[in-house]
Protein backbone atom coordinates (compact mmCIF):
# COMPACT_ATOMS: atom_id res chain seq x y z
CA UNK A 1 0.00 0.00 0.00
CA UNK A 2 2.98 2.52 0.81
CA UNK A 3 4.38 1.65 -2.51
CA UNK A 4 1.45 2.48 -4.40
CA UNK A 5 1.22 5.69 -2.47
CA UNK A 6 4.46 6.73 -2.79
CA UNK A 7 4.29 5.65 -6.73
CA UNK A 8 1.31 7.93 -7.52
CA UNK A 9 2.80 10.40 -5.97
CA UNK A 10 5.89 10.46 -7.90
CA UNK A 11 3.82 10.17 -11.03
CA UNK A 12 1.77 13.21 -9.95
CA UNK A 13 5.02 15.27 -9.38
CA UNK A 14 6.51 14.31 -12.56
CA UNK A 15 3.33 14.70 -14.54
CA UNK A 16 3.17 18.50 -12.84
CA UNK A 17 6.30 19.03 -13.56
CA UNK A 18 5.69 18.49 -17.24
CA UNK A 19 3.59 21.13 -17.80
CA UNK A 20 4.42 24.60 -19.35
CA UNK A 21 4.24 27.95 -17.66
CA UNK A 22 1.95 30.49 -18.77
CA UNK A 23 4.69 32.52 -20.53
CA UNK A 24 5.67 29.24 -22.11
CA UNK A 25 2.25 28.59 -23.75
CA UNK A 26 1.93 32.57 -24.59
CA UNK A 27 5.01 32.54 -26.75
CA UNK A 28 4.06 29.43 -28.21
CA UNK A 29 0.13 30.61 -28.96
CA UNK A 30 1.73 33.80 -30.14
CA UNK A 31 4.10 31.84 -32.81
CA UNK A 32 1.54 30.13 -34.07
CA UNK A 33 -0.83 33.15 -34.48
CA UNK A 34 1.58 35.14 -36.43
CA UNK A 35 2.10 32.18 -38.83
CA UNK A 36 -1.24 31.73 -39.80
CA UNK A 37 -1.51 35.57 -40.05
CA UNK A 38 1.41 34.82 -42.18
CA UNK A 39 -0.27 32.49 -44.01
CA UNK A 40 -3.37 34.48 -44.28
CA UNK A 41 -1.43 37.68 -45.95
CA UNK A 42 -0.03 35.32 -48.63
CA UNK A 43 -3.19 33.89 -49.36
CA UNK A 44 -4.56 37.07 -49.89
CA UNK A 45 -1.77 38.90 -51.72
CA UNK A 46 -2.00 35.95 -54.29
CA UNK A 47 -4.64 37.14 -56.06
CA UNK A 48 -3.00 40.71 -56.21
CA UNK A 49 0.07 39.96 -57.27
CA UNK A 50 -1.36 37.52 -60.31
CA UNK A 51 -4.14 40.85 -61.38
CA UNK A 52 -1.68 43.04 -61.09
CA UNK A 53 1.73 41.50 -61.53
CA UNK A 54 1.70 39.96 -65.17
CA UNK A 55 1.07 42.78 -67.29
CA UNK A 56 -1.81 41.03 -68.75
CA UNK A 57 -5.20 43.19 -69.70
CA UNK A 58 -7.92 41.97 -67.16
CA UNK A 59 -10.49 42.64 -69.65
CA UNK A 60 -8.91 40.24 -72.18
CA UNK A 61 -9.25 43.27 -75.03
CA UNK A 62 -6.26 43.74 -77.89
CA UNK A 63 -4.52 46.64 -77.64
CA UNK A 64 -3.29 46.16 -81.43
């Protein structure tokens, strides 16, 4: 019985021990925010950049 007690308690303490800080998880919520903001501004520059960025006539007319 002592062992079992004195087993779940060192699980306990090692399974506390495990877990991040709050500043921890804030940088790490924070990374991953900023990339899919990232990813997000790409996404919508795409379009942009292919309207604008080819040289192309939108309207499809001949300038001949």
């Amino acid at each position: 019985m002592l062992r079992a007690g004195l087993l779940s308690s060192v699980i306990l303490v090692a399974a506390c021990a495990e877990e991040p800080d709050f500043d921890t998880r804030y940088e790490e919520a924070e990374a991953s925010i900023a990339e899919k903001a990232e990813a997000i501004d790409a996404e919508l520059a795409a379009p942009a950049d292919r309207e604008s960025g080819d040289g192309s006539d939108p309207k499809g007319s001949d300038k001949d």
